[in-house]
Protein backbone atom coordinates (compact mmCIF):
# COMPACT_ATOMS: atom_id res chain seq x y z
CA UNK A 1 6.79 -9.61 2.20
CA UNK A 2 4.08 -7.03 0.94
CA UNK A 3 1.98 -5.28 3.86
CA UNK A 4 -0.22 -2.56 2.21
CA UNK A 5 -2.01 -1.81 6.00
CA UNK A 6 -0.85 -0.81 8.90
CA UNK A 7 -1.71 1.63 11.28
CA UNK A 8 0.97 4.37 13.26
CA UNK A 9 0.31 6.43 16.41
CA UNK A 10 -1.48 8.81 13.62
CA UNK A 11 -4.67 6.47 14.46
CA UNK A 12 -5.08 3.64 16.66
CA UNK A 13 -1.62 2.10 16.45
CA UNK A 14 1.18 2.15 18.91
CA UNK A 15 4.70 3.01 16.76
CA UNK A 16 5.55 6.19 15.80
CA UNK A 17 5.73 5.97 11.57
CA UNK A 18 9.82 5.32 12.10
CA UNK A 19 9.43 2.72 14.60
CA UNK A 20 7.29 0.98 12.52
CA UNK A 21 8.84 0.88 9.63
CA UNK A 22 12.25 -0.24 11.24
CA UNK A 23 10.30 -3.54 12.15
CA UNK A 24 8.87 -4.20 8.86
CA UNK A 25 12.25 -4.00 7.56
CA UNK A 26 13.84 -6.42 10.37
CA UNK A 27 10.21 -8.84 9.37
CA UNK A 28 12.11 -8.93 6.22
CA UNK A 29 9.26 -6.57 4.45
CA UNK A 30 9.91 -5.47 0.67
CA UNK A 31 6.94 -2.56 0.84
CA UNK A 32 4.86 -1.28 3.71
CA UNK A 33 1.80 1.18 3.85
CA UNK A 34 0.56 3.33 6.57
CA UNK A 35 -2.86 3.75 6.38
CA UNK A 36 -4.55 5.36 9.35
CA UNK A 37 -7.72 5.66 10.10
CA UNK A 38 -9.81 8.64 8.85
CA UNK A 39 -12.75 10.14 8.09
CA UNK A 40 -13.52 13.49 7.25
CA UNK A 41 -12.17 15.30 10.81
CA UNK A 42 -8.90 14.25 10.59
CA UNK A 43 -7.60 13.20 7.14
CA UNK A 44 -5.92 16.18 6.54
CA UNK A 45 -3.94 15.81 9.93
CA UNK A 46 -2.84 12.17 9.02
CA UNK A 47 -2.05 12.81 5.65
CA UNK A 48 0.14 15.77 6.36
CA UNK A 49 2.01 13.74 9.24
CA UNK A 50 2.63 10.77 7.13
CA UNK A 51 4.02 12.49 4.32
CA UNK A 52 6.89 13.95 6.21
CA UNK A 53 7.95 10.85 6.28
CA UNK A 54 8.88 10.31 3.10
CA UNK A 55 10.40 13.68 2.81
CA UNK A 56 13.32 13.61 5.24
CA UNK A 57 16.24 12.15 3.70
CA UNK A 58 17.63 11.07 7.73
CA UNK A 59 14.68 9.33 8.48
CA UNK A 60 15.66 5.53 9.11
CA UNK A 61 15.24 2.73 7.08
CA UNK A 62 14.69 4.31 3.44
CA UNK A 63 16.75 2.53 1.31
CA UNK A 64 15.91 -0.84 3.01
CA UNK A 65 11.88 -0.60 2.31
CA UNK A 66 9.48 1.11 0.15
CA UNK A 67 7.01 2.98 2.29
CA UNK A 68 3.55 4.26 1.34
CA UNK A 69 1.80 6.31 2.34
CA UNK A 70 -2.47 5.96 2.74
CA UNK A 71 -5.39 5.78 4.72
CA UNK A 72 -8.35 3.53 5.66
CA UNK A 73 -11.99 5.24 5.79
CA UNK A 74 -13.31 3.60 8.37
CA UNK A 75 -17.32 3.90 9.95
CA UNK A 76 -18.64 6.22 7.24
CA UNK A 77 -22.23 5.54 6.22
CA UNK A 78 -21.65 4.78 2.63
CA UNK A 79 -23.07 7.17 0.74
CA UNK A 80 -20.41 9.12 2.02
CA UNK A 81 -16.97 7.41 1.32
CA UNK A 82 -16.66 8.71 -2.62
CA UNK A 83 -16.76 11.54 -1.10
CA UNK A 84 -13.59 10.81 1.20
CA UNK A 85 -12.24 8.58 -1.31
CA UNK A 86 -11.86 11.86 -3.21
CA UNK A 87 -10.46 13.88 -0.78
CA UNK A 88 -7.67 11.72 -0.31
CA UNK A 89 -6.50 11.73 -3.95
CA UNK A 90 -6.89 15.37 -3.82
CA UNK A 91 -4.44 15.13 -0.70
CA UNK A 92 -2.55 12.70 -2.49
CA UNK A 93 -2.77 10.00 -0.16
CA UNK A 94 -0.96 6.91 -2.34
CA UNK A 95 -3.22 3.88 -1.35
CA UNK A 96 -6.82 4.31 -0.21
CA UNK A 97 -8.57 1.27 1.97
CA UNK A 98 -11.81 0.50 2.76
CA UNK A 99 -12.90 -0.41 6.25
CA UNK A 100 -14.84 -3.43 5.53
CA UNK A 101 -18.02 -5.08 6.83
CA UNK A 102 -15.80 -7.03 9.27
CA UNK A 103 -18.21 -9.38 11.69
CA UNK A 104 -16.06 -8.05 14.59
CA UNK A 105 -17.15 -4.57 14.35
CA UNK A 106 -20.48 -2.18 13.51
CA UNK A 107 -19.95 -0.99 10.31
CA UNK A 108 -23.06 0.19 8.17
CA UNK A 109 -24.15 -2.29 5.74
CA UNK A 110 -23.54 -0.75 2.15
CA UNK A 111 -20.26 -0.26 3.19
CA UNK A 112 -18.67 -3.20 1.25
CA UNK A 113 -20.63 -2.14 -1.41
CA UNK A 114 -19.88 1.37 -1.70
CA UNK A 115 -15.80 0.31 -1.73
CA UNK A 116 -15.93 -2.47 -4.30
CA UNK A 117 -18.18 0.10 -6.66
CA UNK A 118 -15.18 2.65 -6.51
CA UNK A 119 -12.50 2.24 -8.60
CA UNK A 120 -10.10 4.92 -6.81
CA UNK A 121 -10.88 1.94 -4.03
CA UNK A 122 -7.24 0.06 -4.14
CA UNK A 123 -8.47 -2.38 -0.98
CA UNK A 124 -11.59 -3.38 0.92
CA UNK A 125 -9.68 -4.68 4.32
CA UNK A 126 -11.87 -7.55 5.89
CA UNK A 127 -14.44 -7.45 4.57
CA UNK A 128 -16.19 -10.08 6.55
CA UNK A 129 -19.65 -11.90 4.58
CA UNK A 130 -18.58 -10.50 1.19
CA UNK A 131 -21.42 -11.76 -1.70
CA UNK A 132 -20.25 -12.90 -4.82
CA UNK A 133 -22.00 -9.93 -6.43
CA UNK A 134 -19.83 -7.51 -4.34
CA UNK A 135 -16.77 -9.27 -4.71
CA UNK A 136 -17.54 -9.52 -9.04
CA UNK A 137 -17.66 -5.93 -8.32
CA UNK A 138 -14.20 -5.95 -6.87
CA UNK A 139 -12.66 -7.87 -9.76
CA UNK A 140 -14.81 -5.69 -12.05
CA UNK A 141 -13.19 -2.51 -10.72
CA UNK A 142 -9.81 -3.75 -9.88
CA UNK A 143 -10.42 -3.63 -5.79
CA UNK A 144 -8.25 -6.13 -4.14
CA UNK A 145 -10.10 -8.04 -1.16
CA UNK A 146 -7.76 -8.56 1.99
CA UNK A 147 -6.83 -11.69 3.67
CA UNK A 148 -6.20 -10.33 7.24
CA UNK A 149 -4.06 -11.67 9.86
CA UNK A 150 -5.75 -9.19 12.42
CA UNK A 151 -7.73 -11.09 15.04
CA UNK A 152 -11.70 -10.87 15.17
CA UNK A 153 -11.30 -9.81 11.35
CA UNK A 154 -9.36 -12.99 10.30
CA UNK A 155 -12.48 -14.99 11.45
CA UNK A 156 -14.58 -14.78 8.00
CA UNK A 157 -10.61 -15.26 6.25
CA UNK A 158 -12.09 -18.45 4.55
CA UNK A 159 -15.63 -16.99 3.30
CA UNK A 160 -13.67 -14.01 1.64
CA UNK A 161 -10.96 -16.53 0.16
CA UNK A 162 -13.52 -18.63 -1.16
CA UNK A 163 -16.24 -16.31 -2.40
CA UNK A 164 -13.31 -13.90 -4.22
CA UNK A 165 -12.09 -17.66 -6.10
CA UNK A 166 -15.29 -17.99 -6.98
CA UNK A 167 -15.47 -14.88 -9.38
CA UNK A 168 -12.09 -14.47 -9.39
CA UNK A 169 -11.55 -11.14 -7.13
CA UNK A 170 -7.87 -10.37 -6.52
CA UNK A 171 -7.07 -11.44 -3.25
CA UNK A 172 -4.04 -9.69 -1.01
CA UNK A 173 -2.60 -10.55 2.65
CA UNK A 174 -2.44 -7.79 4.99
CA UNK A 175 -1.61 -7.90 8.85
CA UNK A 176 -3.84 -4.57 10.15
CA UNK A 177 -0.90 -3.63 12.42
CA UNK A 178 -1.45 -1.84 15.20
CA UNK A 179 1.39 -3.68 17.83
CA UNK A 180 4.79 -4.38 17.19
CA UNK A 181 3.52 -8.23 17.57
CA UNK A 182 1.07 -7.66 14.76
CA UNK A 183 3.87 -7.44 11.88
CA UNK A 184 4.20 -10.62 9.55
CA UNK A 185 6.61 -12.76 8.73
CA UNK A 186 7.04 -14.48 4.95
CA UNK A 187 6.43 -17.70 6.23
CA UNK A 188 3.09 -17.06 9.34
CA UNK A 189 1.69 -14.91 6.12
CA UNK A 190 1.55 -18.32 3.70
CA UNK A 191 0.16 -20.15 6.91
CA UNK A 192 -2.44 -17.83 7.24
CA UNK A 193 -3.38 -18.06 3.71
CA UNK A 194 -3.19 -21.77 3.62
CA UNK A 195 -5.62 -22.03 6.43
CA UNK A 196 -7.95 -19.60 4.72
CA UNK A 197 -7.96 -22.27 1.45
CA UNK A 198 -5.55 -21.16 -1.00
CA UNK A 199 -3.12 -24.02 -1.98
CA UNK A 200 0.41 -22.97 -3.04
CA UNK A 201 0.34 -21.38 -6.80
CA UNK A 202 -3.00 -19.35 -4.68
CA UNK A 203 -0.86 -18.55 -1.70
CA UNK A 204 1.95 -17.09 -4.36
CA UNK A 205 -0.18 -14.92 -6.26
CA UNK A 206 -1.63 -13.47 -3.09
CA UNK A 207 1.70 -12.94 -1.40
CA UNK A 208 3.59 -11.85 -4.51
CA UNK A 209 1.97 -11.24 -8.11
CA UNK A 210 -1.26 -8.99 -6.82
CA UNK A 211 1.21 -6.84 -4.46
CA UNK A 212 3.62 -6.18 -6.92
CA UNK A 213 0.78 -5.76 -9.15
CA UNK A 214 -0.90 -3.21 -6.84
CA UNK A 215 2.59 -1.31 -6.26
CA UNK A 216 2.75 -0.94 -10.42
CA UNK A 217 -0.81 0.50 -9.81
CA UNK A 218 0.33 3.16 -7.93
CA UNK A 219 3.12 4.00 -9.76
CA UNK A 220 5.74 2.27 -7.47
């Protein structure tokens, strides 16, 4: 099980960093990423905080999971987020997500856009009534789309499933933690997908070739 967004008390989420990763290890996780919310006020803050995670040889769960550490820009107006997007590589944030144009939330149209046209973009989370010229912009640039399991988000699951087959955008599954409930299991992930439209070699590549795809990417 690959998870490549979640979010700690950093953001919006309720587990402290250790806490969470000691459930995505008892989920029966291989990798997980944090990526809290930022824009430019507090990147800095999260970035600093997660990364002391990885430097503390006592912290829990190490050796059981491979832990990234990222962020998701979230409500920037677009012409903006290359802006962020560069900041975190300059802060050496691991994995940098999108906030997509999710139908359960206000985001700025062009926001979709502005992601999928940025190749230091590694994911565009829900991205909600993705076109097929935005998503051929995703596969052109090598931006994974994300199957979520988060509710509200998961609602336009199928259009993005269907619209990244069409061009033949990567697709990943992701849960958007923010509660302990929120973490995956192997087998709720492949239902999720299923439901969404993938069959089974679809579900697979989703759930096992793109992650470990993405985590060669990034050098893991």
């Amino acid at each position: 099980m690959f998870d490549f967004h979640t979010h700690s008390l950093f953001s919006d989420g309720e587990l402290i960093p250790s806490e969470l990763v000691r459930r995505a290890v008892l989920n029966g996780y291989t990798a997980v990423a944090i990526t809290d919310h930022v824009d430019f006020t507090n990147i800095e803050h999260v970035l600093t905080g997660l990364k002391k995670f990885g430097f503390h040889d006592e912290l829990p769960c190490d050796r059981d999971i491979d832990v990234m550490i990222g962020v998701e820009i979230s409500h920037l107006p677009p012409e903006k987020i290359s802006k962020l997007v560069r900041k975190a590589e300059v802060l050496n944030a691991e994995l940098v997500i999108v906030h997509g144009e999710t139908i359960a939330e206000p985001v700025e149209k062009g926001t979709n856009r502005a992601a999928v046209s940025n190749p230091s973009v590694h994911i565009l989370s829900h991205p909600g009534l993705i076109s097929e010229e935005e998503a051929e912009l995703a596969r052109e640039n090598d931006v994974y789309l994300e199957i979520t399991s988060r509710k509200g988000h998961c609602l336009a699951n199928g259009h993005v499933a269907m619209v990244a087959q069409a061009v033949g955008a990567k697709l990943l599954l992701n849960s958007d933690t923010h509660a302990p409930g929120d973490l995956l299991t192997k087998e709720f992930g492949a239902r999720i997908l299923a439901g969404a439209g993938l069959n089974k070699s679809e579900v697979i590549k989703a759930m096992d070739k793109n992650p470990r795809e993405l985590l060669k990417t990034i050098g893991r």
